[in-house]
N, C-alpha and C. Protein backbone atom coordinates (compact mmCIF):
# COMPACT_ATOMS: atom_id res chain seq x y z
N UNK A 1 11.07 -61.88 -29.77
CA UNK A 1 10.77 -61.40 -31.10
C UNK A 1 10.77 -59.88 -31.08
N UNK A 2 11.58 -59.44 -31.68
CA UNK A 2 11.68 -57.86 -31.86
C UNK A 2 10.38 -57.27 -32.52
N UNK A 3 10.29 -56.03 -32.10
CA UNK A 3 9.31 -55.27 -32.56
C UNK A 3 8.95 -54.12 -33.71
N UNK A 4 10.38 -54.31 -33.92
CA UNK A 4 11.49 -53.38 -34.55
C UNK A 4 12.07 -53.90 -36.11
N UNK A 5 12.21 -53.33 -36.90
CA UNK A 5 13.47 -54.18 -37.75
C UNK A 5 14.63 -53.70 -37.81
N UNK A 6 15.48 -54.57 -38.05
CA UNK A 6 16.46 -55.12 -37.56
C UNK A 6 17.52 -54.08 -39.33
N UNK A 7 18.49 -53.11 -38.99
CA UNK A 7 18.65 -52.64 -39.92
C UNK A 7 20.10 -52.99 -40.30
N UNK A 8 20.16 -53.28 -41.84
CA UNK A 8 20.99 -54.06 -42.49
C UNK A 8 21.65 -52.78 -43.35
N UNK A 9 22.76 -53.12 -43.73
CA UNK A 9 23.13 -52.57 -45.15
C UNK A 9 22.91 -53.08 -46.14
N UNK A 10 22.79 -52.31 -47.35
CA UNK A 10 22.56 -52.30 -48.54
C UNK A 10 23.60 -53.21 -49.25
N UNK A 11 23.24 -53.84 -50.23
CA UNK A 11 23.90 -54.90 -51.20
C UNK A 11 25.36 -53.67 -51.58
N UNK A 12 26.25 -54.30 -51.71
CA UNK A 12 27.59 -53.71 -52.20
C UNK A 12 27.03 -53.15 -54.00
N UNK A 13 26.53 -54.26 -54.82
CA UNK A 13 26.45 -53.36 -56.08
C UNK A 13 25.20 -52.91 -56.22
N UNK A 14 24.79 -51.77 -54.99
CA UNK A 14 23.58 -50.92 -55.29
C UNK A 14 24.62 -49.72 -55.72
N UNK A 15 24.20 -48.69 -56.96
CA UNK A 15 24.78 -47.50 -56.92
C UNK A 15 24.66 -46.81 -56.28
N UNK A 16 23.75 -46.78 -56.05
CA UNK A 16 23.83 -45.37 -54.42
C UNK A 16 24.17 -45.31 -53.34
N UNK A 17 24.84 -46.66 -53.16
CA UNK A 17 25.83 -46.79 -52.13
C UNK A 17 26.37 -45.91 -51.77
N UNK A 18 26.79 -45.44 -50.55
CA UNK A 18 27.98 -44.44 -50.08
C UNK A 18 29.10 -44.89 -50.38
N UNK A 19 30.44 -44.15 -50.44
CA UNK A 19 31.19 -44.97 -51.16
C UNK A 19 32.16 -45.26 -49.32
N UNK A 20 31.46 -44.23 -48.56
CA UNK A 20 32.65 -44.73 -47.02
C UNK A 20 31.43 -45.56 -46.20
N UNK A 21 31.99 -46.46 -45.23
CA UNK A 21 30.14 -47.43 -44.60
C UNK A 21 30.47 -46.37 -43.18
N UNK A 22 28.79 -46.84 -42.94
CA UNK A 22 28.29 -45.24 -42.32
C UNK A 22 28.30 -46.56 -40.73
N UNK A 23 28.83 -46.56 -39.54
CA UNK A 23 28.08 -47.63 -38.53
C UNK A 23 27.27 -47.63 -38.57
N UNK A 24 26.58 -48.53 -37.61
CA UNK A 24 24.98 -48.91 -37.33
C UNK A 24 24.87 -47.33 -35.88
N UNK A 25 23.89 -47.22 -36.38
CA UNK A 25 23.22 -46.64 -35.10
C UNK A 25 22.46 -47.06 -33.79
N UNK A 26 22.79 -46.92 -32.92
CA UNK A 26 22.15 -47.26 -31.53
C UNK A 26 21.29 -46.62 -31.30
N UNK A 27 19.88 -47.28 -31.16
CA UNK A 27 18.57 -47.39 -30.88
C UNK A 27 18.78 -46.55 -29.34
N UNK A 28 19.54 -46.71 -28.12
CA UNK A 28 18.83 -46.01 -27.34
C UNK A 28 20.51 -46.14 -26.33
N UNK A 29 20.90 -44.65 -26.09
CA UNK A 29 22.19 -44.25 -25.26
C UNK A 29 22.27 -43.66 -23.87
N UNK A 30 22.79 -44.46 -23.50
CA UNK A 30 22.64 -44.46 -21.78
C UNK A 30 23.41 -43.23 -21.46
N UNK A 31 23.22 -41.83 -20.63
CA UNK A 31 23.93 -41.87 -20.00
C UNK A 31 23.87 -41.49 -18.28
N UNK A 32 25.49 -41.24 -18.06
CA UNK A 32 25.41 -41.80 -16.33
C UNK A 32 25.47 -40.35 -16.02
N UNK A 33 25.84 -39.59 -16.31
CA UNK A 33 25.42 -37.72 -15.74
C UNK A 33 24.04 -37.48 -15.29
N UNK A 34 24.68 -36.70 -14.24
CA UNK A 34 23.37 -35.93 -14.10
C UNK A 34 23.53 -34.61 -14.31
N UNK A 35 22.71 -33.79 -14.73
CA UNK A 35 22.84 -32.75 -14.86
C UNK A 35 21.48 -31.91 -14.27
N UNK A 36 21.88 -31.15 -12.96
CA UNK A 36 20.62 -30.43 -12.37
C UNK A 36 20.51 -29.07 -12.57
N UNK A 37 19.20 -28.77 -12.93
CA UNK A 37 18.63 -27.78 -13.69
C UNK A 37 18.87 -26.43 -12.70
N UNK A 38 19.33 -25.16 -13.50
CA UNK A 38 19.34 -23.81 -12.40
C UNK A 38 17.72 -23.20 -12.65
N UNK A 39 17.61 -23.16 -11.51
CA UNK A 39 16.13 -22.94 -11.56
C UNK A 39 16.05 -21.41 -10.61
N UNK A 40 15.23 -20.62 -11.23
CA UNK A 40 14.94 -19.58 -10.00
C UNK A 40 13.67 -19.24 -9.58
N UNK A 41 13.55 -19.58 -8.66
CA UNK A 41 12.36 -20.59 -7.43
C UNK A 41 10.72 -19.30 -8.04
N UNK A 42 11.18 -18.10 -8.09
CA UNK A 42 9.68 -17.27 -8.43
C UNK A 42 8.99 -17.41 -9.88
N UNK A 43 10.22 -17.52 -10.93
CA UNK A 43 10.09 -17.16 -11.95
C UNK A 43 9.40 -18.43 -12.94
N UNK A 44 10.18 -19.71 -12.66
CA UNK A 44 9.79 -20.81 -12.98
C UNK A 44 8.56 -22.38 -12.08
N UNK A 45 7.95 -22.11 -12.92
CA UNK A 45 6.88 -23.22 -12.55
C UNK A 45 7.46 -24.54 -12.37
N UNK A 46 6.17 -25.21 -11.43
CA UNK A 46 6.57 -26.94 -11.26
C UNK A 46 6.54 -27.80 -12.96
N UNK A 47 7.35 -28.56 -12.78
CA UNK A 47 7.12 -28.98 -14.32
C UNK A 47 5.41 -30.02 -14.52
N UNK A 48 5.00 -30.13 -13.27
CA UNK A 48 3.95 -31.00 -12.91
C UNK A 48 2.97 -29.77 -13.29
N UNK A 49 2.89 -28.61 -13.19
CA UNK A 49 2.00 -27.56 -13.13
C UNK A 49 1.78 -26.31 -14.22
N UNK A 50 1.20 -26.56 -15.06
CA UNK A 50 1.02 -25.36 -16.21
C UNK A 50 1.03 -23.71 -16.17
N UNK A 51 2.07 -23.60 -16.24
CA UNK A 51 1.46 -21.51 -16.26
C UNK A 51 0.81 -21.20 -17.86
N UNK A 52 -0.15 -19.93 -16.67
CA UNK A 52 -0.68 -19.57 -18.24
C UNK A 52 0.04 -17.81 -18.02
N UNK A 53 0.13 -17.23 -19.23
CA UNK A 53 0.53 -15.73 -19.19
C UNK A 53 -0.29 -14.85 -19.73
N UNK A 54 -0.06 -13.69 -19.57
CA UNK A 54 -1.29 -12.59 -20.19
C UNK A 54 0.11 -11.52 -20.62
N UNK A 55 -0.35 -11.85 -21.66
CA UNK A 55 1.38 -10.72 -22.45
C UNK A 55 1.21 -9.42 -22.16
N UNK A 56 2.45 -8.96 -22.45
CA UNK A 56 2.36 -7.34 -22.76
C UNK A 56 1.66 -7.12 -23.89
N UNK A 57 0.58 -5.34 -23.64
CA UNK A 57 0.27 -5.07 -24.70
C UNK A 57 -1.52 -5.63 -24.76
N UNK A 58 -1.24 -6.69 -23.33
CA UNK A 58 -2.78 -7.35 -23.45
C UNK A 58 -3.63 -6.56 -22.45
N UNK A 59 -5.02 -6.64 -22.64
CA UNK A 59 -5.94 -6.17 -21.78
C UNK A 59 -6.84 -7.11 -21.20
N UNK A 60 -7.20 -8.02 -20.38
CA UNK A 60 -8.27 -8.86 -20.36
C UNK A 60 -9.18 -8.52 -19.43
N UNK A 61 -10.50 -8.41 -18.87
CA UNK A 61 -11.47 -8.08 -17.98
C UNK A 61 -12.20 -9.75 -17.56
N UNK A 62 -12.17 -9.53 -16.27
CA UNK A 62 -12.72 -10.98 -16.26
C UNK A 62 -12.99 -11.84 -14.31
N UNK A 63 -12.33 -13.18 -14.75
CA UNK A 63 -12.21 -13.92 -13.83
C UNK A 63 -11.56 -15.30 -14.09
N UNK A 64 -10.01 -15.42 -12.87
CA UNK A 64 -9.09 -16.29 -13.39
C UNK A 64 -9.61 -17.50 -12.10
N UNK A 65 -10.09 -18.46 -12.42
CA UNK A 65 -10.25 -19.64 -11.53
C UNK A 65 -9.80 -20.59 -12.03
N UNK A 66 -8.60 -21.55 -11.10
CA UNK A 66 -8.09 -23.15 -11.45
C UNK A 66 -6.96 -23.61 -11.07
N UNK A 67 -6.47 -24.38 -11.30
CA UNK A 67 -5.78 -24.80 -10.75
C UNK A 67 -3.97 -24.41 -11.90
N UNK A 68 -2.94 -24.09 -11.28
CA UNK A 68 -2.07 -24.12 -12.30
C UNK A 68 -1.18 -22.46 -11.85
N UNK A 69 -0.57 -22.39 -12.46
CA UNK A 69 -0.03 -20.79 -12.38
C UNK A 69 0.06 -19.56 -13.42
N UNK A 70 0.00 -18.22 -12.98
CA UNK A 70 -0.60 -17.41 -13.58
C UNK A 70 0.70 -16.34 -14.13
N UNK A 71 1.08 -15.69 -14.89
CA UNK A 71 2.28 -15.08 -14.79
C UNK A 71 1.13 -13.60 -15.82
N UNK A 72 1.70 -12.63 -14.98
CA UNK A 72 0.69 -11.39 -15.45
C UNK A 72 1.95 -10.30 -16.52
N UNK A 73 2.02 -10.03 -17.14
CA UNK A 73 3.01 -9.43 -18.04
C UNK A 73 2.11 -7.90 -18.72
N UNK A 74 0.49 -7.97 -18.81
CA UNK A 74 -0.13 -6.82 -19.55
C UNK A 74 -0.75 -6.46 -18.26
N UNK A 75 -2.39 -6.37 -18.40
CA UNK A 75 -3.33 -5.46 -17.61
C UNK A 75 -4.47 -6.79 -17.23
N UNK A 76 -5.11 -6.91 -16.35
CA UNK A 76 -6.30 -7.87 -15.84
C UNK A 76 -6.80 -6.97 -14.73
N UNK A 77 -8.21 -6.88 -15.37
CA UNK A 77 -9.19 -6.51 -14.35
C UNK A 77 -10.00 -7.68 -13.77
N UNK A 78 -10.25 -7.69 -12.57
CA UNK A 78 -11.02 -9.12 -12.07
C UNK A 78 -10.42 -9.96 -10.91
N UNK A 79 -11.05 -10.58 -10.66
CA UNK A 79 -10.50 -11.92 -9.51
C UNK A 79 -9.84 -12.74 -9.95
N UNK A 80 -8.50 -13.28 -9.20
CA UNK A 80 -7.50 -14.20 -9.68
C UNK A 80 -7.79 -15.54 -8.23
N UNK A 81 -8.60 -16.46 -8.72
CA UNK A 81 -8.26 -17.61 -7.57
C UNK A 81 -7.60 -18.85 -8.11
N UNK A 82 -6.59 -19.08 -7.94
CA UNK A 82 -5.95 -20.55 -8.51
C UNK A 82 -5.16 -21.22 -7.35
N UNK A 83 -5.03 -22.06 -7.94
CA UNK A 83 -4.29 -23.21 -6.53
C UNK A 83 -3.06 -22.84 -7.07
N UNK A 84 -2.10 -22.16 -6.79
CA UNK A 84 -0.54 -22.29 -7.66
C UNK A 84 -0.30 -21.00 -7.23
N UNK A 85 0.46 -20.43 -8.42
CA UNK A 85 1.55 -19.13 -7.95
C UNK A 85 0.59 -18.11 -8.93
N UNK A 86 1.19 -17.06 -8.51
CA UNK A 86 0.82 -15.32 -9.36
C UNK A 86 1.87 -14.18 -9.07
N UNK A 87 2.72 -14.32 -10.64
CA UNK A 87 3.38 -13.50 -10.54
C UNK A 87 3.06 -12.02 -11.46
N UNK A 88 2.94 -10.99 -10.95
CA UNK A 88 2.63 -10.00 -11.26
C UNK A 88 4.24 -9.19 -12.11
N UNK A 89 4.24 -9.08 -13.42
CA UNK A 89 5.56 -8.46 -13.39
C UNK A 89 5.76 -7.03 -13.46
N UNK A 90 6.62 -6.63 -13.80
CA UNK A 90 7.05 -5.09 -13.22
C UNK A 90 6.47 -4.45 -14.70
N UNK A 91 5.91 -3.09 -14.90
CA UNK A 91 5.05 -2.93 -15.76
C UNK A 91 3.45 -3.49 -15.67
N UNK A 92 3.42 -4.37 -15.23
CA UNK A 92 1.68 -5.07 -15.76
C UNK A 92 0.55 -4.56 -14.57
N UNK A 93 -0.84 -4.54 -14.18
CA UNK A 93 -1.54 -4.10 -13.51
C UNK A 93 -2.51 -4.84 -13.17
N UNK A 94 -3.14 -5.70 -12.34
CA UNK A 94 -4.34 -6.14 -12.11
C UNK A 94 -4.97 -5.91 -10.83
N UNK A 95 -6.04 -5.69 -11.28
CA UNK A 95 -6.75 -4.80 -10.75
C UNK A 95 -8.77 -5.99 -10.07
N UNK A 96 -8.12 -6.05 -8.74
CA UNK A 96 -9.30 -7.19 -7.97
C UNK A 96 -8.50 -7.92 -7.32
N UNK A 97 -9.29 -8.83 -6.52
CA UNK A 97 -8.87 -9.41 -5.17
C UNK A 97 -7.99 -11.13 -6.08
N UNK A 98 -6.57 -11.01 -4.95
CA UNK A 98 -6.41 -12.82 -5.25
C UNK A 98 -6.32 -13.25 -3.94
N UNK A 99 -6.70 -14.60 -4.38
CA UNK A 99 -5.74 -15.83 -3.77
C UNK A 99 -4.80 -16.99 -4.16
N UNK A 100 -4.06 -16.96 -4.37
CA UNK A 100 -2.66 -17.85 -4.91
C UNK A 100 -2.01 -18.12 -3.87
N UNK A 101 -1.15 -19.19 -4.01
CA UNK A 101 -0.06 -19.89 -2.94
C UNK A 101 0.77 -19.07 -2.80
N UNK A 102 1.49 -18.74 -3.72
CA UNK A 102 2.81 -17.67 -3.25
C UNK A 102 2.50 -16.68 -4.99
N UNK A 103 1.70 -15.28 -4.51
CA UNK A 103 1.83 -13.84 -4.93
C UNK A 103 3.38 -12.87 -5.03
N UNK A 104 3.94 -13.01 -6.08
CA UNK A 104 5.13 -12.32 -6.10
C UNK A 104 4.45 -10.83 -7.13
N UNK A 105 4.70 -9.61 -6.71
CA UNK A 105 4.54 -8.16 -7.11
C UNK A 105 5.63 -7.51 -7.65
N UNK A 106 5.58 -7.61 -9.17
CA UNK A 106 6.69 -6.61 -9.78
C UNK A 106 6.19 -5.46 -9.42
N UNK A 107 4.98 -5.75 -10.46
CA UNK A 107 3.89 -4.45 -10.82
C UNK A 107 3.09 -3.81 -10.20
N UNK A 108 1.78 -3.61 -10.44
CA UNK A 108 0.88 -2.61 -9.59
C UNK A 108 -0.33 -3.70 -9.45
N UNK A 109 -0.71 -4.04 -7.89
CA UNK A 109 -2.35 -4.47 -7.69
C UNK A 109 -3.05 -4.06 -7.38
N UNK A 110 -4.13 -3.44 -7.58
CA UNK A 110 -5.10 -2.99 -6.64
C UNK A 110 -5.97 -3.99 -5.99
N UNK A 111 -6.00 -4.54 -5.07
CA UNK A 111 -6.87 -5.00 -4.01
C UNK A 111 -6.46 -5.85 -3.48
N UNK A 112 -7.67 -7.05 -2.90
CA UNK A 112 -6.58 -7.74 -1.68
C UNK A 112 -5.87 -8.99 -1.53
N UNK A 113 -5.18 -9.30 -1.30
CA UNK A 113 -4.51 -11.13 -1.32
C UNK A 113 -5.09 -11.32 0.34
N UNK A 114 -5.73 -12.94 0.00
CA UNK A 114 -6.15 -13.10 1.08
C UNK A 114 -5.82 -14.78 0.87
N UNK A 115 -5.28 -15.15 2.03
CA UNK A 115 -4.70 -16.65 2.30
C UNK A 115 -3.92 -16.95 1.39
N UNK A 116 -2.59 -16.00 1.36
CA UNK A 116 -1.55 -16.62 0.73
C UNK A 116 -0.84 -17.49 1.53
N UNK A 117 0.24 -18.24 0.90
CA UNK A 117 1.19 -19.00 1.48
C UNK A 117 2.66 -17.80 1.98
N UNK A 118 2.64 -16.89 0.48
CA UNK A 118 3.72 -16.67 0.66
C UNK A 118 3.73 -15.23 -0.18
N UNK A 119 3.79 -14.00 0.27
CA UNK A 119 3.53 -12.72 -0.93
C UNK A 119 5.23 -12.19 -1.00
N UNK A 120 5.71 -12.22 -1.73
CA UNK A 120 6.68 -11.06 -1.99
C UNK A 120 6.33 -9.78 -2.78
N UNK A 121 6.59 -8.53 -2.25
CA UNK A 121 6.62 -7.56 -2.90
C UNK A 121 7.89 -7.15 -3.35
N UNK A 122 8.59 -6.58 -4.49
CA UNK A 122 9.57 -6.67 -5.22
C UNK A 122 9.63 -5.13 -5.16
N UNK A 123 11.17 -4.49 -5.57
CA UNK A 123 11.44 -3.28 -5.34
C UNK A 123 10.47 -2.29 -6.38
N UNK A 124 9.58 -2.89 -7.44
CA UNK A 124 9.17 -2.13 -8.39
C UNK A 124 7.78 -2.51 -7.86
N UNK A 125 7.54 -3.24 -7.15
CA UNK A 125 6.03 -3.64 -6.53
C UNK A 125 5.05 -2.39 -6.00
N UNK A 126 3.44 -2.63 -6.49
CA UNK A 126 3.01 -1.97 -5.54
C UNK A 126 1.86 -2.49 -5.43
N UNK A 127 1.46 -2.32 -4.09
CA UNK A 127 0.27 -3.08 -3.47
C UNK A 127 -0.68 -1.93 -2.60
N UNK A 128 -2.04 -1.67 -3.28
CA UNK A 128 -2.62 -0.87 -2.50
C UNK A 128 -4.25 -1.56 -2.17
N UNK A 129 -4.14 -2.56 -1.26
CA UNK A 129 -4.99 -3.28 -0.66
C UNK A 129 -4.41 -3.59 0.64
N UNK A 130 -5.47 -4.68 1.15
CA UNK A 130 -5.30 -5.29 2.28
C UNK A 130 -4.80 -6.71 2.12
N UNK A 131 -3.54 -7.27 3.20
CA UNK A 131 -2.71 -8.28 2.69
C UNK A 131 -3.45 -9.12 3.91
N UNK A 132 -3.10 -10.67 3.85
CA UNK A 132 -3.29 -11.94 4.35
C UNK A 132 -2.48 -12.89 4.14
N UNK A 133 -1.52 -13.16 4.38
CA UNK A 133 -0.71 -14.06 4.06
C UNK A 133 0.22 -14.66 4.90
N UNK A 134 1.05 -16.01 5.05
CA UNK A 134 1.65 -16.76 6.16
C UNK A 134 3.01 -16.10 6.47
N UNK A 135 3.53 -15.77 5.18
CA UNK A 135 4.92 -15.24 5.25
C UNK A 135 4.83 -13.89 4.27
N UNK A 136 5.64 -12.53 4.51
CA UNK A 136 6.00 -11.27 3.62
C UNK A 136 7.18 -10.91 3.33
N UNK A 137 7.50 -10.87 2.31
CA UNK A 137 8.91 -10.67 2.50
C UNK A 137 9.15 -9.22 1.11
N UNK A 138 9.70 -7.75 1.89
CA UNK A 138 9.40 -6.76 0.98
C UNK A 138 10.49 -6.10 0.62
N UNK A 139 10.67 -5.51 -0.31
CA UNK A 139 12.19 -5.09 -0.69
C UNK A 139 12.14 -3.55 -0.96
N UNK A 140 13.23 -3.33 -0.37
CA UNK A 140 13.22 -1.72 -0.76
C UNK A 140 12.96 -0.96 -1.75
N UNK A 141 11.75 -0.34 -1.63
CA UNK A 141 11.71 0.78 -2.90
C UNK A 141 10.07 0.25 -3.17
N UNK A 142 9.77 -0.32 -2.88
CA UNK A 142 8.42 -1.21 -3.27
C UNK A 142 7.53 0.01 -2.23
N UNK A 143 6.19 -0.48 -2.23
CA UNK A 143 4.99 0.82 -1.88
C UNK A 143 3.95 0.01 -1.70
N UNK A 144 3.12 0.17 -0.57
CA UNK A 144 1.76 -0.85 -0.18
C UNK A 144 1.45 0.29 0.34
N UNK A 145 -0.42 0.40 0.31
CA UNK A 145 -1.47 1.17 1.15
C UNK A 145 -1.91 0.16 1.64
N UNK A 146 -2.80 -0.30 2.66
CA UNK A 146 -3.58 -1.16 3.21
C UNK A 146 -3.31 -2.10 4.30
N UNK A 147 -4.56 -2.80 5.08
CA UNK A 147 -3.85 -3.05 6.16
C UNK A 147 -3.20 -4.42 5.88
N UNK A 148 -2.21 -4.97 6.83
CA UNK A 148 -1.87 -6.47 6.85
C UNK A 148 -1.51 -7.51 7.97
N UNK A 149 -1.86 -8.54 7.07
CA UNK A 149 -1.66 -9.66 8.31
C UNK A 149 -0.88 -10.83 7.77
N UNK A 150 0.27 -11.34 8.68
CA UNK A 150 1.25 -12.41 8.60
C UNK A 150 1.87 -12.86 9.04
N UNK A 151 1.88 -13.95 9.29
CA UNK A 151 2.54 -14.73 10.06
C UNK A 151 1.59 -15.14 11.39
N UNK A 152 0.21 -15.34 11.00
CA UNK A 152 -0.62 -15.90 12.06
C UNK A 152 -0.99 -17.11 11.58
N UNK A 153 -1.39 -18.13 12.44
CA UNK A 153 -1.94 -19.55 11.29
C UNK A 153 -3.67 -19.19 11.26
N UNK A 154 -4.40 -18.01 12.16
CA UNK A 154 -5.40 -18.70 11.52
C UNK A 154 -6.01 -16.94 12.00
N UNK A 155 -7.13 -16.34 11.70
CA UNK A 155 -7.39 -15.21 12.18
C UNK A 155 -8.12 -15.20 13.84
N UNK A 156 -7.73 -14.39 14.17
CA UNK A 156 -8.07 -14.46 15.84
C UNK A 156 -9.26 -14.28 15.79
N UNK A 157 -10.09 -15.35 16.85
CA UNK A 157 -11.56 -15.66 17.30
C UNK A 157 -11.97 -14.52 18.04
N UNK A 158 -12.64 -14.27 18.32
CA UNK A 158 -13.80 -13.25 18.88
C UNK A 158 -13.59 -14.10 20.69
N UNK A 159 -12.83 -12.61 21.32
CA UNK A 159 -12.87 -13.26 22.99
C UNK A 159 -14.30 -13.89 23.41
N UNK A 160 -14.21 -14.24 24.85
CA UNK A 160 -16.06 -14.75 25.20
C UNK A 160 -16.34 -13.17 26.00
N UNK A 161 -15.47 -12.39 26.18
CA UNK A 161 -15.79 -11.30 26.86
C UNK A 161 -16.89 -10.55 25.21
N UNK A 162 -16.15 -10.24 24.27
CA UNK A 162 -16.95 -9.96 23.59
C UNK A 162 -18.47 -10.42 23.29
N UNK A 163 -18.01 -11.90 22.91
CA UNK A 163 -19.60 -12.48 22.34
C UNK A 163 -20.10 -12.54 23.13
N UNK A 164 -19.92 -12.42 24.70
CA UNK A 164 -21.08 -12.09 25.78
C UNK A 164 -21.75 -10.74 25.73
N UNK A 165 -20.98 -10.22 25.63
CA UNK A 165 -21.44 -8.60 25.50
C UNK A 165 -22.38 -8.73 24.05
N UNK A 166 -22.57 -9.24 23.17
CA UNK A 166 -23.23 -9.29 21.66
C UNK A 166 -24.01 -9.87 21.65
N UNK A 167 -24.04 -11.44 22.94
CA UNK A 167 -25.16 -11.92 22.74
C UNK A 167 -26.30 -11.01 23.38
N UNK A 168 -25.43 -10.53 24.85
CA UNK A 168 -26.87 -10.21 25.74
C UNK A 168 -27.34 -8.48 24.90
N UNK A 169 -26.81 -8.25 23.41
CA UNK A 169 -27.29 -6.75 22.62
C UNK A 169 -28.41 -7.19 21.71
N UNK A 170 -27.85 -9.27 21.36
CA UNK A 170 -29.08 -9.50 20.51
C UNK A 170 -30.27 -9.70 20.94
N UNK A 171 -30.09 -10.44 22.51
CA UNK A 171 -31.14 -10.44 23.49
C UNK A 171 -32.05 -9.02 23.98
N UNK A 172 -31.50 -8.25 24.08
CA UNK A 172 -31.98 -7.16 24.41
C UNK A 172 -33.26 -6.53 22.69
N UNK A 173 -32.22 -6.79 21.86
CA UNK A 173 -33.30 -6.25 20.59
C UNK A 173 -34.16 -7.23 20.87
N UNK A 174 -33.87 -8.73 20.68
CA UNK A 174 -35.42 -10.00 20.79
C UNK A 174 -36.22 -9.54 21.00
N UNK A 175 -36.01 -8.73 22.45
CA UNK A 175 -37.13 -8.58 23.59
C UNK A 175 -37.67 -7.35 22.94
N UNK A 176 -37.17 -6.30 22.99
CA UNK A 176 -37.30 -4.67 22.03
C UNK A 176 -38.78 -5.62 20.91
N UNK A 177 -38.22 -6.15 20.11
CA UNK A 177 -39.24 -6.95 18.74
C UNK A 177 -40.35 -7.43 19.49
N UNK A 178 -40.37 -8.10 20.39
CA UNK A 178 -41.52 -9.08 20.94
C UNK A 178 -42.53 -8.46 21.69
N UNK A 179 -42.30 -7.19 22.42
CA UNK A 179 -42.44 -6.20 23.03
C UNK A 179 -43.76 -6.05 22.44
N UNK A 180 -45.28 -5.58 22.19
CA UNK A 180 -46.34 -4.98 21.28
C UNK A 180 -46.20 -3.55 21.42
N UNK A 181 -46.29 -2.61 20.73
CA UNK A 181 -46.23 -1.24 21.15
C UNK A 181 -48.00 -1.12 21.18
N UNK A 182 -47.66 -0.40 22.22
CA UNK A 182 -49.51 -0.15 23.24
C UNK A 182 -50.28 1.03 22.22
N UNK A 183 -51.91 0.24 21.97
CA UNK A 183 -52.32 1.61 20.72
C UNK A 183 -53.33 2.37 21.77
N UNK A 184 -53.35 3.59 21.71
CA UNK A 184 -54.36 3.90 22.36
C UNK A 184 -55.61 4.33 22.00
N UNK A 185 -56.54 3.63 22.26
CA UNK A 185 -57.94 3.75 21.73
C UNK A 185 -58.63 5.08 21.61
N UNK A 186 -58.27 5.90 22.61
CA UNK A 186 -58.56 6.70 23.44
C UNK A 186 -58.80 8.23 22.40
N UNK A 187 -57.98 8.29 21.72
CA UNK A 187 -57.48 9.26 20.70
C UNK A 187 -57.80 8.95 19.75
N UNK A 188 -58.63 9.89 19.02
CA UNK A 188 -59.02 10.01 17.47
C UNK A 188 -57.82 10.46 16.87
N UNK A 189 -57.87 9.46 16.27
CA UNK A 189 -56.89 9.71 14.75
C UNK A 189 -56.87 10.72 13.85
């Protein structure tokens, strides 16, 4: 039993007939192409994953937390943490620490990316913080102050030569604290 009705033509002596017959139309057309999308891997988001943008012309002060991707086009002061991408474009400025999966830099950041997947700095990029990230990849003409780290999987532990040396400095204060300092009776105050 259809769900649908079932569409007929009109009686021959209705006047408003068309005077040429129009076919039936098909409800639903297959086809066998495929056609795969040109995509360019920085610019465009997962279709599974929402970007949000901050236009030109905009100012926002704040804090960006969530999940999804961020595309920066004006000015943001504040922290950017999202599970997804942050693309900074050429012109725009934000200003505070991120963390995003893969940080691409038209524009200007001030501060630091820490546990990226993946930062590109772009020839109009500039980065004057401290970087963290798995992979860097920087293009001529671009400008960073600060220190960086990449291509490590995890930050290097503290030798035992050290934390021996730190424990026996905390041991030493313990004892310094536990110590009474001696009053002497002896002497008028």
């Amino acid at each position: 039993m259809p769900i649908w009705k079932e569409q007929t033509t009109p009686p021959k002596d209705n006047p408003f007939t068309p005077a040429v017959e129009v076919p039936a139309r098909k409800e639903f057309e297959t086809r066998n192409e495929v056609v795969a999308p040109q995509v360019t891997p920085s610019r465009v988001p997962d279709r599974a994953t929402k970007e949000s943008l901050i236009a030109e012309e905009i100012t926002i002060e704040g804090k960006i937390e969530g999940a999804g991707h961020v595309r920066l086009a004006g000015r943001f002061k504040g922290d950017v943490h999202v599970r997804g991408n942050l693309a900074i474009e050429p012109g725009a400025t934000l200003t505070g620490g991120v963390r995003a999966n893969t940080v691409t830099i038209g524009g200007q950041l001030e501060g630091n990316i820490d546990g990226a997947t993946r930062v590109e700095l772009l020839e109009t990029g500039i980065l004057n913080g401290d970087l963290s990230a798995d992979s860097l990849t920087v293009a001529a003409g671009s400008r960073m102050r600060g220190k960086v780290e990449f291509g490590w999987d995890k930050k290097p532990e503290i030798s035992s030569s050290n934390s021996n040396s730190r424990d026996r400095q905390r041991e030493r204060e313990r004892e310094n604290k536990s110590i009474p300092t001696p009053v002497r009776e002896d002497v008028p105050a």
